[in-house]
N, C-alpha and C. Protein backbone atom coordinates (compact mmCIF):
# COMPACT_ATOMS: atom_id res chain seq x y z
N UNK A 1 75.26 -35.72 62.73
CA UNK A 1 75.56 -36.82 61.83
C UNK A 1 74.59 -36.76 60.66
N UNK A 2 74.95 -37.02 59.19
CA UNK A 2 74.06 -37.34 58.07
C UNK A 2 74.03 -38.81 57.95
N UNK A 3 72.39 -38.91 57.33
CA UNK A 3 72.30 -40.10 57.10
C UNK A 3 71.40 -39.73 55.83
N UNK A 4 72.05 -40.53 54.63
CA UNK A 4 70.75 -39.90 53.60
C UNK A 4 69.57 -40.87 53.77
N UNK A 5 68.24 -40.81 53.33
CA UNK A 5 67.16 -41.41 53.63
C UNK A 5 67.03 -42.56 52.29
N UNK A 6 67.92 -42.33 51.03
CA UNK A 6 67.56 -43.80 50.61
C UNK A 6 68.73 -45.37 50.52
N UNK A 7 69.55 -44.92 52.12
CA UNK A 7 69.72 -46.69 52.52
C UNK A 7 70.54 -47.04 51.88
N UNK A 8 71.25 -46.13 51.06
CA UNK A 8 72.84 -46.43 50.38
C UNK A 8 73.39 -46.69 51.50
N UNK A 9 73.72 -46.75 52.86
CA UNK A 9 74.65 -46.60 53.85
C UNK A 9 74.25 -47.36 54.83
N UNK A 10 74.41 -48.26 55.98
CA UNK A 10 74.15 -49.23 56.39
C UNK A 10 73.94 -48.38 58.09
N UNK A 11 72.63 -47.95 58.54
CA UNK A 11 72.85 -47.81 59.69
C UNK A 11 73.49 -48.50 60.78
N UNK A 12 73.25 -49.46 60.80
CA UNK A 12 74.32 -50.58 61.94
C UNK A 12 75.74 -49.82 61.75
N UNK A 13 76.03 -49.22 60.55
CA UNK A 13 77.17 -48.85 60.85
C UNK A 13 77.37 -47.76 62.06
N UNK A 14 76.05 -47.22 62.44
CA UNK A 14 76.31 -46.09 63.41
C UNK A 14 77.68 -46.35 64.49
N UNK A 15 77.89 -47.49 65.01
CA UNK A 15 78.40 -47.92 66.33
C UNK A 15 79.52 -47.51 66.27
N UNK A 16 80.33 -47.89 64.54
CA UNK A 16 81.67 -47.89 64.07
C UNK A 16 82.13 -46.09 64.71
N UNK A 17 81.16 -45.81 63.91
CA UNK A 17 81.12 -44.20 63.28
C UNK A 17 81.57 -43.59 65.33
N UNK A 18 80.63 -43.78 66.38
CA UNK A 18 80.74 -43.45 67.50
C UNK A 18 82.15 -43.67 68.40
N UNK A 19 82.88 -44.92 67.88
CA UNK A 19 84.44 -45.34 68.46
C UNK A 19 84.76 -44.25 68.64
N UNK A 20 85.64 -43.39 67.83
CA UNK A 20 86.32 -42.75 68.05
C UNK A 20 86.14 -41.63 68.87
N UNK A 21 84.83 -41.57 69.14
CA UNK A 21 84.52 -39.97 69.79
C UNK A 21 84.44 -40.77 71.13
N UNK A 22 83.67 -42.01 71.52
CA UNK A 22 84.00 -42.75 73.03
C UNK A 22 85.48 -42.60 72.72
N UNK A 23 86.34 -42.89 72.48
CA UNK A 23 87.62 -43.81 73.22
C UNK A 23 88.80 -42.39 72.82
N UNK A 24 88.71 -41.91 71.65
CA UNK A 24 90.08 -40.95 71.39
C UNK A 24 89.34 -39.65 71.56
N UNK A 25 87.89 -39.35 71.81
CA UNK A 25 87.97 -37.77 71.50
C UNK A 25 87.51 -37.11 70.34
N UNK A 26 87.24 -37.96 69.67
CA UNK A 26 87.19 -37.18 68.51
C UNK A 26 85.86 -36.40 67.78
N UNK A 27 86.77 -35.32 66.97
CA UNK A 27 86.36 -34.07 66.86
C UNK A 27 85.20 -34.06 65.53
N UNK A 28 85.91 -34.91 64.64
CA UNK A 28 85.17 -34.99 63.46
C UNK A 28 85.69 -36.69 62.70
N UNK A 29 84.34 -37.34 62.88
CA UNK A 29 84.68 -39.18 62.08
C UNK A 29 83.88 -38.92 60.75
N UNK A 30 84.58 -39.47 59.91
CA UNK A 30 84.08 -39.42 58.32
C UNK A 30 84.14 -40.97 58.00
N UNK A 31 83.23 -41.27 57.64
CA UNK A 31 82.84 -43.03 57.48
C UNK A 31 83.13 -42.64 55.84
N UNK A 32 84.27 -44.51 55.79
CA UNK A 32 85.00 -44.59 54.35
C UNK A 32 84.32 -45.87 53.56
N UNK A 33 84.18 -45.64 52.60
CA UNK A 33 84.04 -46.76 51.54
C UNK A 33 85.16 -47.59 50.95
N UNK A 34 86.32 -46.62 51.29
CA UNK A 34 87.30 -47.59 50.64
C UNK A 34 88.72 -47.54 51.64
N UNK A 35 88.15 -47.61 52.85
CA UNK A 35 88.99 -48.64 53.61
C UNK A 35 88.85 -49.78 54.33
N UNK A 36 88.71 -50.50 53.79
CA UNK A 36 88.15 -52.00 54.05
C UNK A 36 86.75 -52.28 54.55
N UNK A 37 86.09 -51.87 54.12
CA UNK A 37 84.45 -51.97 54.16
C UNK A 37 84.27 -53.33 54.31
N UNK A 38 82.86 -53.92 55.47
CA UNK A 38 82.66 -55.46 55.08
C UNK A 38 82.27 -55.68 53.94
N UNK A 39 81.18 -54.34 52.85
CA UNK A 39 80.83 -55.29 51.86
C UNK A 39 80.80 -53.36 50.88
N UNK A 40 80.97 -53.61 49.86
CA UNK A 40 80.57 -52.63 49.13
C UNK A 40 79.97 -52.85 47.48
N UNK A 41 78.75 -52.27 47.32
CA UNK A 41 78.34 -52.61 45.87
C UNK A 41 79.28 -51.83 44.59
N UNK A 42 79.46 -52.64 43.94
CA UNK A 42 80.19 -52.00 43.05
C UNK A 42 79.14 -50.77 42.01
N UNK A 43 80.23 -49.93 42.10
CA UNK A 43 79.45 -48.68 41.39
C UNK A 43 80.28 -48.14 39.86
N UNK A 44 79.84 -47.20 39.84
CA UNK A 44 80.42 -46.51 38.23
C UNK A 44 81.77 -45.79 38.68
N UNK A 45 82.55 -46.49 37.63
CA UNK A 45 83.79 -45.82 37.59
C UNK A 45 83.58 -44.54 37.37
N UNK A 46 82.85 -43.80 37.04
CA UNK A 46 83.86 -42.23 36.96
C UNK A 46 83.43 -41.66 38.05
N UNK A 47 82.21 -42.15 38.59
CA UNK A 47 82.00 -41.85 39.96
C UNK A 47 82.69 -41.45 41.13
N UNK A 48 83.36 -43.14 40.87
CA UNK A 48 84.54 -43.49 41.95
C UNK A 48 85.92 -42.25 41.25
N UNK A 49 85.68 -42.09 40.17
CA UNK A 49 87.38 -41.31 39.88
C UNK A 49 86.99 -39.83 40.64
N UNK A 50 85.74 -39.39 40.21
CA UNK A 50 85.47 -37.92 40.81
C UNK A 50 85.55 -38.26 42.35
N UNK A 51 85.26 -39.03 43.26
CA UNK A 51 85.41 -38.77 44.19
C UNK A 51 86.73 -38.87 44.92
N UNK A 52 87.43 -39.41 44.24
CA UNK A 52 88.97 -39.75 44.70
C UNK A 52 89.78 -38.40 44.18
N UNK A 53 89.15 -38.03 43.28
CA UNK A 53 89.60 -36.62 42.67
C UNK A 53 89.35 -35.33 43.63
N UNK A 54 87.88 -35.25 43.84
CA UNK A 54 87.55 -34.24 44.82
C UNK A 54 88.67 -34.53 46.32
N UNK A 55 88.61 -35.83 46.91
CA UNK A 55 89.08 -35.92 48.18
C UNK A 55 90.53 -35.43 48.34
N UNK A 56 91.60 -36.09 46.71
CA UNK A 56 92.64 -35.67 46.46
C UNK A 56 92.82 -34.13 46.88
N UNK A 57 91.76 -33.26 45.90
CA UNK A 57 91.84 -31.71 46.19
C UNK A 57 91.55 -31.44 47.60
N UNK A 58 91.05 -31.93 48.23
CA UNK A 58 90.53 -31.54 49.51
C UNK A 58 91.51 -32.16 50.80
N UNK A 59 92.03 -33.07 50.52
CA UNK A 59 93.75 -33.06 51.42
C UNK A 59 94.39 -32.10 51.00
N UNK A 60 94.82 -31.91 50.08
CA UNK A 60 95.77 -31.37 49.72
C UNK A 60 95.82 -29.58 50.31
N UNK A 61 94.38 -29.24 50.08
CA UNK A 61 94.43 -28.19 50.30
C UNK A 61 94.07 -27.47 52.15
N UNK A 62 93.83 -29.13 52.44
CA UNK A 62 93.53 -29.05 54.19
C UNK A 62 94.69 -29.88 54.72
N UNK A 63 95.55 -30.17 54.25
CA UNK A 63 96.48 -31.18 54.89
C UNK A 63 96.35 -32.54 55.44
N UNK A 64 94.84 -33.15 54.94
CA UNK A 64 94.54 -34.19 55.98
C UNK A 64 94.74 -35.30 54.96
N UNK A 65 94.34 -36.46 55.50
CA UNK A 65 94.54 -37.94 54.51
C UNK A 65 93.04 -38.86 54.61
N UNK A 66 92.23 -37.68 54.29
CA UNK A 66 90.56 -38.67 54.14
C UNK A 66 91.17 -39.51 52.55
N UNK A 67 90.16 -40.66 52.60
CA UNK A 67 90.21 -41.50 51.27
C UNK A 67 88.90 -40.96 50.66
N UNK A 68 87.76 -40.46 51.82
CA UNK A 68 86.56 -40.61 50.81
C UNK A 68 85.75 -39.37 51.75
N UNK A 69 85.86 -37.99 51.27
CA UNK A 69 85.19 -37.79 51.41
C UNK A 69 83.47 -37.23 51.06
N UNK A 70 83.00 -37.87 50.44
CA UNK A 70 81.62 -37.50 49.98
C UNK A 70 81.17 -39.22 50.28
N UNK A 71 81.19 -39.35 51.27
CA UNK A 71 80.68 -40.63 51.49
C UNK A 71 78.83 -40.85 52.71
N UNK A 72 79.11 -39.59 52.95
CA UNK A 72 77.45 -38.83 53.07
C UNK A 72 77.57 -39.19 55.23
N UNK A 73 78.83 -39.97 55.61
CA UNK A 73 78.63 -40.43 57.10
C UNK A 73 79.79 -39.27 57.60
N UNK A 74 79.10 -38.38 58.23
CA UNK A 74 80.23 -37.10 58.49
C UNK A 74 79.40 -37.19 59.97
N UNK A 75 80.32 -36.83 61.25
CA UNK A 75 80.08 -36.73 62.14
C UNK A 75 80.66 -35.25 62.94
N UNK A 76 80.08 -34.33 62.98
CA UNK A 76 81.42 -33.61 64.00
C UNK A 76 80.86 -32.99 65.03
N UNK A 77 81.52 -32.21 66.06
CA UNK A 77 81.20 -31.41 66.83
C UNK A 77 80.34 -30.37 66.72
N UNK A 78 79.54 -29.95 67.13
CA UNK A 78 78.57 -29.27 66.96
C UNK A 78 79.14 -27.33 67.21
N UNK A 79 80.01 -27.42 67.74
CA UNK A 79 80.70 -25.91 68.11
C UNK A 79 81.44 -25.89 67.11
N UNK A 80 81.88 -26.36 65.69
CA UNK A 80 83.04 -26.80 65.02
C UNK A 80 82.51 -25.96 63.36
N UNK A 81 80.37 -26.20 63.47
CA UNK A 81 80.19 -24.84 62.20
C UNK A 81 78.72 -24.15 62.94
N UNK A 82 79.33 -23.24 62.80
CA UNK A 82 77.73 -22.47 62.51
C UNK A 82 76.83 -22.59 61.72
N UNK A 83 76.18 -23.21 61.81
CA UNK A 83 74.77 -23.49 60.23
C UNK A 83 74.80 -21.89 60.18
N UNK A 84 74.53 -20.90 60.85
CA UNK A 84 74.16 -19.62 60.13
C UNK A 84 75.54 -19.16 59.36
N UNK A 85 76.46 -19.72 59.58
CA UNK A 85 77.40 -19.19 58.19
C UNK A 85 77.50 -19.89 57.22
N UNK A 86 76.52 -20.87 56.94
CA UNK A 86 76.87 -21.60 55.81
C UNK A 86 76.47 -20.97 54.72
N UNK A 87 76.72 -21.02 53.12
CA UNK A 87 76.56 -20.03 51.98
C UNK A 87 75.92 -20.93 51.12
N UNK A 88 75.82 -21.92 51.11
CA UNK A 88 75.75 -23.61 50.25
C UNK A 88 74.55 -24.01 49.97
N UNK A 89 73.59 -24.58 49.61
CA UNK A 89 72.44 -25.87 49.75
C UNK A 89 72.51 -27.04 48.67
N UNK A 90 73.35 -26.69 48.12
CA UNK A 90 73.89 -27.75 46.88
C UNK A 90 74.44 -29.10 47.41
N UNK A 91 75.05 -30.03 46.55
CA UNK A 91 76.06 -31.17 47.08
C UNK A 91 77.17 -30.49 47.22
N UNK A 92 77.50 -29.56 47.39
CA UNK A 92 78.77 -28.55 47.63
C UNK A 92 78.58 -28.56 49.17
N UNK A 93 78.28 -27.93 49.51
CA UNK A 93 77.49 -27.60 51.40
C UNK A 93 78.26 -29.51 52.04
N UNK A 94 78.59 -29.96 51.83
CA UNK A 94 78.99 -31.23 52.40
C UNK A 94 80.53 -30.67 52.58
N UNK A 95 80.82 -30.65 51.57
CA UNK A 95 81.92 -29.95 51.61
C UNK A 95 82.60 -28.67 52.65
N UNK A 96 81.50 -27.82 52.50
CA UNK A 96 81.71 -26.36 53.08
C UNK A 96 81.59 -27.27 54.70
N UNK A 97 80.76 -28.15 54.96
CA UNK A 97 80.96 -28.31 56.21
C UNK A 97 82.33 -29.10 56.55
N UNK A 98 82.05 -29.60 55.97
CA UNK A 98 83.29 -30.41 56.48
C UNK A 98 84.97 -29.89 56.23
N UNK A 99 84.88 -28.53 55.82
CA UNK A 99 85.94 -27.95 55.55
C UNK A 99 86.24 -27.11 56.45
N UNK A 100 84.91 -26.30 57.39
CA UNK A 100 85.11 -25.60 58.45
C UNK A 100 85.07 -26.43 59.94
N UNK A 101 84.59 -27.59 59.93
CA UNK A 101 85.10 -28.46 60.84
C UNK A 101 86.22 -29.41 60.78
N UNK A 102 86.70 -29.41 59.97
CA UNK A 102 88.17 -29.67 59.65
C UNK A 102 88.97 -28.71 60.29
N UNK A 103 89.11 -27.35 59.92
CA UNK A 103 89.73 -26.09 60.48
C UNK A 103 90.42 -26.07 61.90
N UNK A 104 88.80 -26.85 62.29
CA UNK A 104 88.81 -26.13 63.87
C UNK A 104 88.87 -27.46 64.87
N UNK A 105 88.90 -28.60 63.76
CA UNK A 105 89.11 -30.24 64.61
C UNK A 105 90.65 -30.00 65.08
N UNK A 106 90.66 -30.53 66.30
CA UNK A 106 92.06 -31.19 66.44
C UNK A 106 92.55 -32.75 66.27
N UNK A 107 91.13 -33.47 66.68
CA UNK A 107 91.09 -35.14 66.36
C UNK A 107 90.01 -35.19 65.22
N UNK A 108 90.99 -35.89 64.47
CA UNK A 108 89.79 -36.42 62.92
C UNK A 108 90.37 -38.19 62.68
N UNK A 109 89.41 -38.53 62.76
CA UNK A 109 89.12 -40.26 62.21
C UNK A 109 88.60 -40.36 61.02
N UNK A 110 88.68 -41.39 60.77
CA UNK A 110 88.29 -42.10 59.48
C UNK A 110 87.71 -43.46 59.73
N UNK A 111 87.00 -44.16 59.51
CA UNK A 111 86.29 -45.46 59.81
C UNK A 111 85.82 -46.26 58.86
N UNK A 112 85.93 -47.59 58.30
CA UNK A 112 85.27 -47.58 56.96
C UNK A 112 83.58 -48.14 57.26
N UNK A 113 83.57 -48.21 56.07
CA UNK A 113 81.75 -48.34 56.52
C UNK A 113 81.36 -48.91 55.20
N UNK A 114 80.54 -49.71 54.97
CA UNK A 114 80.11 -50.32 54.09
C UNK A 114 79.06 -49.75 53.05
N UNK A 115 78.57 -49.86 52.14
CA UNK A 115 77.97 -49.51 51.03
C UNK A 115 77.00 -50.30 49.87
N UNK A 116 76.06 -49.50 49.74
CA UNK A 116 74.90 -49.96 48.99
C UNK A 116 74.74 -49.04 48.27
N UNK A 117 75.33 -48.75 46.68
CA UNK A 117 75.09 -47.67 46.01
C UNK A 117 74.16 -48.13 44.81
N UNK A 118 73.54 -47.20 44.70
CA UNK A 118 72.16 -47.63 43.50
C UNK A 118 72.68 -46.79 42.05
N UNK A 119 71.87 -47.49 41.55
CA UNK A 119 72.56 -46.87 40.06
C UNK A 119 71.52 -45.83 39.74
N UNK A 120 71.94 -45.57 38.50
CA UNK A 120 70.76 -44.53 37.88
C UNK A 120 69.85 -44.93 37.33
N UNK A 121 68.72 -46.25 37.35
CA UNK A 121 67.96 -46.65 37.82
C UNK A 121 67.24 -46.63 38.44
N UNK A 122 68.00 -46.67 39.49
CA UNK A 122 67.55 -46.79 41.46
C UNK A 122 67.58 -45.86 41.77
N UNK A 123 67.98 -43.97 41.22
CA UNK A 123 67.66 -42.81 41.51
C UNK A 123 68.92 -42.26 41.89
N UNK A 124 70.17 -43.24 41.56
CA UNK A 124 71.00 -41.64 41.77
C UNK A 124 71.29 -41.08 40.93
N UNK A 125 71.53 -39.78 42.21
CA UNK A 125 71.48 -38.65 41.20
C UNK A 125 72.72 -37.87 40.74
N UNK A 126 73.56 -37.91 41.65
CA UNK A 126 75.08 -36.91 41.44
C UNK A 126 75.85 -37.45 40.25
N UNK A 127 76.26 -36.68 39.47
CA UNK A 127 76.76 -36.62 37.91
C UNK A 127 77.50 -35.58 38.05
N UNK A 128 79.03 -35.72 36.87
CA UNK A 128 79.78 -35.01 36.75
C UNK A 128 79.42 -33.52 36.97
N UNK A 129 78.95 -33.08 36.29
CA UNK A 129 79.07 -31.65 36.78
C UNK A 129 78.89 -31.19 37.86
N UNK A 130 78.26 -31.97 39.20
CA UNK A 130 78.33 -31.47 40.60
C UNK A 130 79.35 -31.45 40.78
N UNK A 131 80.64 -32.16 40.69
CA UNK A 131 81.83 -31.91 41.34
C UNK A 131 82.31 -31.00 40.96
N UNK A 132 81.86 -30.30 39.89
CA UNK A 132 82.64 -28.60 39.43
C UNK A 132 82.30 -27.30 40.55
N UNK A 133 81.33 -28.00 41.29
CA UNK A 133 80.76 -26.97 42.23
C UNK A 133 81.27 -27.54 43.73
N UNK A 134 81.52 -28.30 43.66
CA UNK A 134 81.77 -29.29 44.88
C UNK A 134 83.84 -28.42 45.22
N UNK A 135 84.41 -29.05 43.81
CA UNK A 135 85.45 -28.61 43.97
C UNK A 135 85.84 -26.68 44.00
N UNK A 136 84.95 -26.27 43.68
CA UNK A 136 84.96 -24.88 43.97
C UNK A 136 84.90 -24.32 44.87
N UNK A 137 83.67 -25.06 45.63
CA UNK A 137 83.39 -24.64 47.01
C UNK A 137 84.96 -24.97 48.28
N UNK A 138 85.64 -26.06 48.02
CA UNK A 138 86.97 -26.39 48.73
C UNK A 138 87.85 -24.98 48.42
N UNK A 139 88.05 -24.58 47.14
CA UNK A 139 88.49 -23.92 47.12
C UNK A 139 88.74 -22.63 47.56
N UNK A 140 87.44 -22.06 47.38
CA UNK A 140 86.28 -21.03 47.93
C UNK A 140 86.98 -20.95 49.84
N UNK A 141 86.55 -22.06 50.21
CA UNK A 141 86.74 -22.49 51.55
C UNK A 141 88.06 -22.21 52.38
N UNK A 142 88.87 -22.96 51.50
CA UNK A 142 90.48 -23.08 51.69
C UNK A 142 90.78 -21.50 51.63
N UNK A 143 90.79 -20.55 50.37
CA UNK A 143 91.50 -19.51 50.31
C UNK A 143 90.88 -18.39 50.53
N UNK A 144 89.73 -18.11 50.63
CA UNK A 144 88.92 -17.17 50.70
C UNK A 144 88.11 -17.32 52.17
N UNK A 145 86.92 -17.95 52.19
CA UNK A 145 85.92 -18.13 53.61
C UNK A 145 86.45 -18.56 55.02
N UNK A 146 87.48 -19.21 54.37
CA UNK A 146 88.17 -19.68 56.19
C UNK A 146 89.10 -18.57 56.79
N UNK A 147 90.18 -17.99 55.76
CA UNK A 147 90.94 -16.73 56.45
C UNK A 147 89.90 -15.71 56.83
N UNK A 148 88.45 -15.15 56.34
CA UNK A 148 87.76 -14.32 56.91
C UNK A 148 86.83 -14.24 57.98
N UNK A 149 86.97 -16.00 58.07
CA UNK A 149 85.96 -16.01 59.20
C UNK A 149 86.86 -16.46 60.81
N UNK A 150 88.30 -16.25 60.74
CA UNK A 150 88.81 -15.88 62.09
C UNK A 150 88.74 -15.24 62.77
């Protein structure tokens, strides 16, 4: 499980995040911001557009129906990536994981989870041009790294 260390994300949410792997099994839970969260701080629109943008590309090209994924609460199976094949250390690498445990999930959840996002002020940091690398790496993933690593 990730948890980033500056508290955008509400640990109490851990419990949510654990349901699905007690009760259905599941393979890989991705905690959402925008499915009915108890509380979420409002953040920067283009923020919110790149990430709905990235997630868009990243169903589409995995078949699944996440709303959010770069929401930093990724949970999966531990047999599901090899850290030694990962290629990444960027905000891309979120991605790459969660694209090869996607692959190989058979149960995937979604959960929403609440939010405390800081501005650029308060130190964040991700800005447009990460998602040019973010969305590459899906790509990368999808057509290239996943057919070779069967």
């Amino acid at each position: 499980m990730f948890q980033d260390t500056d508290l955008e994300y509400d640990p109490a949410d851990y419990n949510k995040l654990f349901i699905p792997i007690s009760r259905f099994k599941a393979d890989v839970v991705m905690g959402s911001r925008m499915i009915a969260p108890e509380f979420t701080r409002v953040s920067y629109f283009w923020n919110k557009v790149g990430n709905k943008l990235i997630t868009f590309i990243f169903n589409i090209l995995n078949n699944t129906t996440f709303t959010d994924i770069y929401s930093c609460y990724l949970i999966y199976r531990k047999d599901l990536v090899n850290p030694d094949s990962l290629v990444s250390e960027g905000w891309e690498q979120h991605a790459e994981i969660l694209s090869f445990s996607v692959k190989k999930a058979e149960n995937i959840y979604e959960v929403p989870i609440s939010y405390y996002g800081r501005n650029y002020a308060e130190g964040k940091k991700i800005r447009a041009h990460h998602a040019i690398a973010v969305i590459w790496m899906i790509i990368k993933m999808r057509f290239f790294f996943l057919f070779s690593s069967e």
